[in-house]
Protein backbone atom coordinates (compact mmCIF):
# COMPACT_ATOMS: atom_id res chain seq x y z
CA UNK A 1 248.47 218.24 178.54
CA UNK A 2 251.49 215.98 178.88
CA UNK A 3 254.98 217.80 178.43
CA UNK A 4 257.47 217.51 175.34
CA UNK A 5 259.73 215.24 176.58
CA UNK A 6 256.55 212.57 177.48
CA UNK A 7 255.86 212.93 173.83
CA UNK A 8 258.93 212.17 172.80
CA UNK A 9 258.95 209.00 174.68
CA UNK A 10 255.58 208.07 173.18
CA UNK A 11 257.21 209.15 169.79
CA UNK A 12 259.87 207.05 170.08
CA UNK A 13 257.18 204.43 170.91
CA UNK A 14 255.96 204.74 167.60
CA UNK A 15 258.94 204.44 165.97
CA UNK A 16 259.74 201.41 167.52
CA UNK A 17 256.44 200.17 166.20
CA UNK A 18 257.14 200.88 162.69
CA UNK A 19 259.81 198.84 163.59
CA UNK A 20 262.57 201.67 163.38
CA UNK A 21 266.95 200.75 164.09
CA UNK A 22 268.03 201.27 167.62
CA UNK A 23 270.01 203.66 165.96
CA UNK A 24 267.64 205.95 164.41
CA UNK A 25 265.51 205.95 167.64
CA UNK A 26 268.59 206.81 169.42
CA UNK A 27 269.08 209.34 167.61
CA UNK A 28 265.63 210.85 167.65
CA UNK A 29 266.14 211.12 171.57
CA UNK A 30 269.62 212.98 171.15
CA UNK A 31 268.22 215.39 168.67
CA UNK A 32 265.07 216.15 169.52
CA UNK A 33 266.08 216.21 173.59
CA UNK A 34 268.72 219.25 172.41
CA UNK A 35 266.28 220.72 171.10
CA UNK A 36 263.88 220.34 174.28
CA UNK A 37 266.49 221.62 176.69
CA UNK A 38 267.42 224.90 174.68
CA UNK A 39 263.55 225.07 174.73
CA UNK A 40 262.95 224.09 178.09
CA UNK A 41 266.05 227.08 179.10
CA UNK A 42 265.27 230.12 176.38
CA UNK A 43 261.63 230.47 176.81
CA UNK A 44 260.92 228.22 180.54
CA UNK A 45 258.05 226.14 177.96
CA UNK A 46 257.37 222.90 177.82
CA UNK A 47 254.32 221.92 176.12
CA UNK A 48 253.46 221.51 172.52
CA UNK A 49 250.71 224.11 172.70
CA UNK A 50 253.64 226.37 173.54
CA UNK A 51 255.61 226.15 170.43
CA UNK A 52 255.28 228.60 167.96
CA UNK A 53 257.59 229.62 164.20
CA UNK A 54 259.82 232.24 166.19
CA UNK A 55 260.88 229.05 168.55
CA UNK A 56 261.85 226.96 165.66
CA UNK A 57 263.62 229.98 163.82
CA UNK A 58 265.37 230.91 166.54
CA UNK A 59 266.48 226.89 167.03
CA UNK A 60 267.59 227.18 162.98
CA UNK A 61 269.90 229.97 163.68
CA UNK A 62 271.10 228.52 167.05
CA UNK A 63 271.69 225.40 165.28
CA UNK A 64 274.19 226.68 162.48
CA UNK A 65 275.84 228.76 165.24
CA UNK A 66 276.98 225.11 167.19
CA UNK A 67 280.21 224.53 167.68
CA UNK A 68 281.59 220.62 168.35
CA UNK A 69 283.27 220.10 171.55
CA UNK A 70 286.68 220.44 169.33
CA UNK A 71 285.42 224.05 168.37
CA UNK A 72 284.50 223.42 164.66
CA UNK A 73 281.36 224.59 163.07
CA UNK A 74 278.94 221.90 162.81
CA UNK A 75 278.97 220.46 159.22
CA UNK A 76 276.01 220.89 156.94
CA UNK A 77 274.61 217.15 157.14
CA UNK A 78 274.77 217.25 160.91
CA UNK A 79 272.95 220.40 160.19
CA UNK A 80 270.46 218.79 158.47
CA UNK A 81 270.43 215.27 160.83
CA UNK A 82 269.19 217.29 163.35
CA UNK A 83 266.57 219.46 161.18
CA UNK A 84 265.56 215.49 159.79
CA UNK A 85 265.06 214.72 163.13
CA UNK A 86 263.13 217.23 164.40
CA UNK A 87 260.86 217.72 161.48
CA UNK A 88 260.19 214.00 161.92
CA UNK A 89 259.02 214.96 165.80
CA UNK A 90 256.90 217.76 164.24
CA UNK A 91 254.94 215.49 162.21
CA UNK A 92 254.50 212.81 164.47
CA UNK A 93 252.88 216.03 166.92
CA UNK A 94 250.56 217.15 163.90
CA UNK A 95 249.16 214.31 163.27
CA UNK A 96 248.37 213.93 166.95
CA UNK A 97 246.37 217.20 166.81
CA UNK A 98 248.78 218.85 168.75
CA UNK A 99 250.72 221.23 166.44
CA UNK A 100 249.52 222.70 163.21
CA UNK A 101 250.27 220.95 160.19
CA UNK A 102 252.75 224.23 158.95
CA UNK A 103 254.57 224.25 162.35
CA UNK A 104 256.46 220.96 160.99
CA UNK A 105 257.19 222.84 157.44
CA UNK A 106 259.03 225.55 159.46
CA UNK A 107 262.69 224.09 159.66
CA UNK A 108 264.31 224.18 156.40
CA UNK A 109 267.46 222.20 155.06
CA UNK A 110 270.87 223.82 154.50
CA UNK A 111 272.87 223.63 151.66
CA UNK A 112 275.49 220.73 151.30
CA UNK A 113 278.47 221.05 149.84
CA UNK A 114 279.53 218.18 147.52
CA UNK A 115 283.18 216.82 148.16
CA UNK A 116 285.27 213.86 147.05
CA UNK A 117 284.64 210.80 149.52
CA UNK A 118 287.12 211.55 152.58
CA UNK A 119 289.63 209.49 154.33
CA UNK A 120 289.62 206.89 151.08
CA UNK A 121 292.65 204.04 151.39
CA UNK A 122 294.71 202.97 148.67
CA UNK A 123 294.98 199.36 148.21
CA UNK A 124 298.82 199.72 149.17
CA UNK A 125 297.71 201.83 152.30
CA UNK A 126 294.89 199.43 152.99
CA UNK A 127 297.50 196.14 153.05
CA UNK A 128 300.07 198.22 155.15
CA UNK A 129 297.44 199.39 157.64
CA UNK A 130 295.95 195.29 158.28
CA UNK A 131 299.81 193.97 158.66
CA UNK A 132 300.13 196.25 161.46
CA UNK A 133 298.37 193.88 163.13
CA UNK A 134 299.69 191.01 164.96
CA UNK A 135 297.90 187.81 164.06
CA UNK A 136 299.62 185.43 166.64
CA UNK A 137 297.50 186.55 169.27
CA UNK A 138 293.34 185.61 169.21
CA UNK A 139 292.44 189.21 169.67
CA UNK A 140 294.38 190.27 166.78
CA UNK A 141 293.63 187.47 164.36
CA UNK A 142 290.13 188.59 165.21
CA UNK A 143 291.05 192.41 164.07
CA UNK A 144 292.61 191.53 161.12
CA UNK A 145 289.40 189.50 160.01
CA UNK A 146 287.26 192.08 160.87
CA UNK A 147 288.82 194.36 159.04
CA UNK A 148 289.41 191.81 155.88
CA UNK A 149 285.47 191.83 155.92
CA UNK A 150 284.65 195.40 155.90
CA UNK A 151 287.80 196.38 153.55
CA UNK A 152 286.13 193.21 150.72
CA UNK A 153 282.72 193.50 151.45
CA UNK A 154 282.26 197.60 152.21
CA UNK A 155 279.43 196.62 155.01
CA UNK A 156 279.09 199.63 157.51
CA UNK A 157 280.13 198.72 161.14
CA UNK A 158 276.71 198.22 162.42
CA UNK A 159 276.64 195.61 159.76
CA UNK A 160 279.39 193.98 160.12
CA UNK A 161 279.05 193.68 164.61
CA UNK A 162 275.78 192.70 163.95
CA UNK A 163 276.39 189.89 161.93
CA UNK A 164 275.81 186.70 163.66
CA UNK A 165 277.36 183.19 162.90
CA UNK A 166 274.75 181.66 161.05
CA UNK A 167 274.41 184.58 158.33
CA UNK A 168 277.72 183.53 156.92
CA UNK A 169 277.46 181.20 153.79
CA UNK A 170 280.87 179.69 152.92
CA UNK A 171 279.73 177.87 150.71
CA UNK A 172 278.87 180.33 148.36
CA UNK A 173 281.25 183.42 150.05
CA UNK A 174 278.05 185.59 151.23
CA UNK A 175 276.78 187.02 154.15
CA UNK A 176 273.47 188.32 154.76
CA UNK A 177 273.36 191.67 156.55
CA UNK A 178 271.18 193.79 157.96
CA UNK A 179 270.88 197.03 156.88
CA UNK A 180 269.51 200.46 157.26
CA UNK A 181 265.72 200.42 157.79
CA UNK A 182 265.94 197.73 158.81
CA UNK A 183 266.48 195.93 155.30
CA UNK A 184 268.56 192.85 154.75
CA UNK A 185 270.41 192.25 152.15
CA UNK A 186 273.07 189.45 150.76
CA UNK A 187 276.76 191.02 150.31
CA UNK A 188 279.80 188.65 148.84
CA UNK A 189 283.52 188.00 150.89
CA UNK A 190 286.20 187.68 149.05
CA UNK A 191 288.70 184.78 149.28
CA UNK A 192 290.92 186.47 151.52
CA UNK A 193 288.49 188.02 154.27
CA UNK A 194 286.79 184.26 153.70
CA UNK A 195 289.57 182.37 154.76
CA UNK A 196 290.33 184.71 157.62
CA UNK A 197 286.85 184.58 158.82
CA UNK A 198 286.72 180.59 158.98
CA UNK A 199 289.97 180.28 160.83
CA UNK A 200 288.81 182.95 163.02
CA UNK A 201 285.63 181.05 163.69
CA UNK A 202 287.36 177.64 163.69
CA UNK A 203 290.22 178.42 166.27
CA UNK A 204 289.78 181.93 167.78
CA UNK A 205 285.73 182.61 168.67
CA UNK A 206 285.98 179.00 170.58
CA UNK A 207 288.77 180.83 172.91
CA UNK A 208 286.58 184.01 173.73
CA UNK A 209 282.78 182.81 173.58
CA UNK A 210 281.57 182.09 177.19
CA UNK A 211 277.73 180.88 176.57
CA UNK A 212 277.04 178.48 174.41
CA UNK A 213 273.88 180.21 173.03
CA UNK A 214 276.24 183.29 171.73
CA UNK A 215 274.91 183.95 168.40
CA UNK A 216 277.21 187.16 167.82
CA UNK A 217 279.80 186.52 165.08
CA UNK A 218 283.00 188.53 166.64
CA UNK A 219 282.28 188.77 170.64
CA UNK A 220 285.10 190.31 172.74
CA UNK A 221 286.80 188.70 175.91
CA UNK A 222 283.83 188.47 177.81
CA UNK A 223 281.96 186.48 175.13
CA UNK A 224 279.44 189.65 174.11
CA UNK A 225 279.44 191.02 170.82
CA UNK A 226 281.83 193.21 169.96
CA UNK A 227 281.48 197.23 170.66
CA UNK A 228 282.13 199.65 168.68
CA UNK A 229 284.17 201.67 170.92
CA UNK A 230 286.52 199.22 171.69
CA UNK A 231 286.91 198.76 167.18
CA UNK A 232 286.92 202.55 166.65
CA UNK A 233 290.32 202.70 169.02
CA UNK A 234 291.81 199.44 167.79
CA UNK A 235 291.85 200.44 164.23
CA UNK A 236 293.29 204.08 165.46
CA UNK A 237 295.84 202.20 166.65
CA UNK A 238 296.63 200.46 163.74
CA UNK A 239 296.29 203.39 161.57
CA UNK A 240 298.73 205.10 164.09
CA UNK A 241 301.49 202.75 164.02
CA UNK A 242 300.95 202.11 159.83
CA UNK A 243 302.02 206.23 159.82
CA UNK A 244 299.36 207.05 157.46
CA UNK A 245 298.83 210.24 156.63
CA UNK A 246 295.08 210.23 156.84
CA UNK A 247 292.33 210.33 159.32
CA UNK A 248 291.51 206.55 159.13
CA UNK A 249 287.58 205.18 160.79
CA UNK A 250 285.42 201.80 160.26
CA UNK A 251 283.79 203.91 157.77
CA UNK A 252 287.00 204.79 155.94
CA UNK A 253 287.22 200.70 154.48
CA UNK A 254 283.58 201.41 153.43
CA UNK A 255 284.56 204.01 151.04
CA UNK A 256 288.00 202.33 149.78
CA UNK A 257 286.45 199.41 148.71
CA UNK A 258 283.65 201.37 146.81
CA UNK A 259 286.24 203.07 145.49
CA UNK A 260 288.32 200.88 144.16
CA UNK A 261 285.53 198.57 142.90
CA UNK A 262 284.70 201.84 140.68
CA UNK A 263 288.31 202.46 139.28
CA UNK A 264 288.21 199.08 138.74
CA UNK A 265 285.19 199.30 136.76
CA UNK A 266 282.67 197.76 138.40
CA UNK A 267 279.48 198.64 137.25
CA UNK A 268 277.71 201.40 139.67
CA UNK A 269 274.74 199.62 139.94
CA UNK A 270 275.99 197.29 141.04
CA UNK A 271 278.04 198.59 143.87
CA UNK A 272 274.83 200.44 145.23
CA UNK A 273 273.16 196.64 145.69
CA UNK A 274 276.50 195.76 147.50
CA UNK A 275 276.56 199.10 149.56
CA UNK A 276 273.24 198.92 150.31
CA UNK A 277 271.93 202.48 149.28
CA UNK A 278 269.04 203.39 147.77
CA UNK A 279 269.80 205.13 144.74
CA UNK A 280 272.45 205.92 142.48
CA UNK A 281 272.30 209.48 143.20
CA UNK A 282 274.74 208.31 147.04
CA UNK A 283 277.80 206.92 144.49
CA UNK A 284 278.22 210.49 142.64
CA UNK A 285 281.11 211.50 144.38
CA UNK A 286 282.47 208.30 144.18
CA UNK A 287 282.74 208.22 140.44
CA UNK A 288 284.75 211.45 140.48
CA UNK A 289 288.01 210.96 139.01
CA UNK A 290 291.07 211.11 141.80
CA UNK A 291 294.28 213.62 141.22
CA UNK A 292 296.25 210.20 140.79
CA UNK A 293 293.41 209.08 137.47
CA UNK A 294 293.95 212.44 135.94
CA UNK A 295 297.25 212.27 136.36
CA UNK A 296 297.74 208.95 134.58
CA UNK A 297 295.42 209.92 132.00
CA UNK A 298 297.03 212.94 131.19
CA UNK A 299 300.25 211.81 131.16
CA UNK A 300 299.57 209.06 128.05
CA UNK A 301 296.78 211.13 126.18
CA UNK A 302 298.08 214.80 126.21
CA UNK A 303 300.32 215.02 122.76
CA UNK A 304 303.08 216.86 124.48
CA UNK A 305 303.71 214.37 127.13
CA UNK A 306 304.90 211.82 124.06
CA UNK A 307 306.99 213.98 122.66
CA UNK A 308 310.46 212.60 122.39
CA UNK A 309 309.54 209.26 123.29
C-alpha cells in the first residue's frame, strides 16, 4: 500500500482534474501535509490503513491548541480551513476504498464568531492612503491604478493580478475576472480607476513589458506578472506613510468598497454579483450598521437631541 503523502499527490491529481485553483490545491498540500507530519511524528504511521478516530481527535484538539508564529491562537475559520481541507482528503480516501466512509465524518467544525468586516476604509481614508503614492514615476502610476481598480471594482487580489490585457472592455468600463472555482464573471470600473488603467496601459506597461507575447495586465520590472508579495509590502508602505490607524491589506479595498456601495444603498444583490459570492448569507456583516450610522441616526431621530434647536 502506497503511503499518505503518495495519496495526497494523487489527490491533488484529482483536483486538478476537476479543474480546481492553484490556490485551493495549494492549499490542500499545506493542510493536509501538517497534518501528515504530526501523524508521521505522534504515532511513526504512515498509511491510510493506519488511521483510526483517536488520530483525528487527537489532530482536533492539537489543532485548536496552534499558535501562529506571532503567538496568537489560531482563529476559528483557519480552524475550520484546515478541518475543510482535511475532510476533503478523507473523502477523496473513502471513496478509494481506503478509509471507511465515517472516518471522513470524524472532524467537526468550530464555532465562528460573527464580527463587523475588519480593517474597512473610509472614503476619506481610502483617497489619503492612494495620494501617498507618487505617480511621476512608472512603478507608482502602476500602484495607484492598481489600487483605483480594486478600491472601484472590490475584485480580490488574485483577481485583479490575474487579469490580463485583453479582459478589459473600455468601451463599456468592464472587466471580466476570474473567480473562485474557477468561475468568471464580468465586474464594472469606474471612471476614475478607468482612466488610470488606460494611461497606465498606454504609457507605463510599454516601459516594463519585456516579451511581446506578455498577456499579464500589471507585470513588474522584469516584464512577469505582478506578485503578490511585492503588492502586499507596497500598499504597507503606503498605508504606513498615510498614518492610518488601521491594519490596511489588498483585501482591506475589497471590503471598503462593499461597504460603502451598501451605505450607499446599493442593492445587496447586487453587490454579491459584483463580489462574486455565492449567496447572500457572505454580505450579513456587511449590512450591519457602523458606530458612525448610529450615530448620525441618533443624533436627528432621538427627540431629545432637537431640543432647543
Amino acid at each position: 500500500m502506497k503511503t499518505l503523502v503518495e495519496y495526497l499527490t494523487d489527490y491533488m491529481d484529482h483536483q486538478k482534474a476537476l479543474n480546481f485553483s492553484r490556490y485551493t490545491i495549494r492549499h490542500s498540500r499545506y493542510c493536509v501535509g501538517v497534518f501528515l507530519r504530526w501523524f508521521s511524528e505522534r504515532y511513526q504511521h504512515d498509511r491510510p490503513d493506519q488511521l483510526r478516530v483517536v488520530h483525528l481527535r487527537a489532530w482536533q484538539k492539537q489543532l485548536s491548541e496552534r499558535t501562529t508564529w506571532k503567538g496568537a491562537m489560531l482563529k476559528s475559520r483557519s480552524v475550520n480551513k484546515h478541518v475543510e481541507t482535511m475532510n476533503g482528503f478523507l473523502r477523496h480516501l473513502a471513496t478509494e476504498g481506503l478509509v471507511s466512509r465515517p472516518l471522513a465524518e470524524v472532524l467537526e467544525y468550530v464555532k465562528e464568531p460573527v464580527f463587523l468586516p475588519g480593517s474597512v476604509l473610509s472614503h476619506e481614508q481610502a483617497r489619503k492612503l492612494m495620494e501617498q503614492v507618487n505617480t511621476d514615476t512608472p512603478d507608482g502610476y502602476r500602484l495607484r491604478a492598481m489600487l483605483e481598480v480594486l478600491y472601484s471594482s472590490g475584485i480580490r487580489v488574485a483577481e485583479l493580478l490575474g487579469l490580463d490585457i485583453g479582459e478589459v472592455d473600455f468601451k463599456n468600463a468592464t472587466a471580466r475576472v476570474l473567480g473562485k472555482g474557477m468561475k468568471e464573471r464580468m465586474v464594472p470600473i469606474g471612471r476614475t480607476a478607468l482612466q488610470y488603467l488606460e494611461s497606465y496601459l498606454r504609457a507605463v506597461r510599454p516601459l516594463l513589458v519585456k516579451d511581446s507575447g506578455e498577456k499579464a495586465l500589471f507585470v513588474d520590472f522584469d516584464g512577469k506578472r505582478f506578485p503578490y508579495h511585492t503588492f502586499r509590502r507596497l500598499i504597507k508602505a503606503c498605508a504606513k506613510k498615510a498614518k492610518l490607524d488601521i491594519c490596511v491589506t489588498a483585501h482591506t479595498f475589497r471590503r471598503s468598497c462593499a461597504t460603502e456601495l451598501l451605505r450607499g444603498g446599493a442593492n445587496m444583490y447586487h453587490v454579491k454579483e459584483l463580489l462574486g459570492h455565492e449567496s447572500l448569507e457572505t454580505l450579513k456583516h456587511y449590512a450591519k450598521l457602523t458606530i458612525t450610522d448610529l450615530k448620525a441616526t441618533h443624533a436627528k431621530c432621538h427627540p431629545r437631541e432637537n431640543d432647543g434647536r
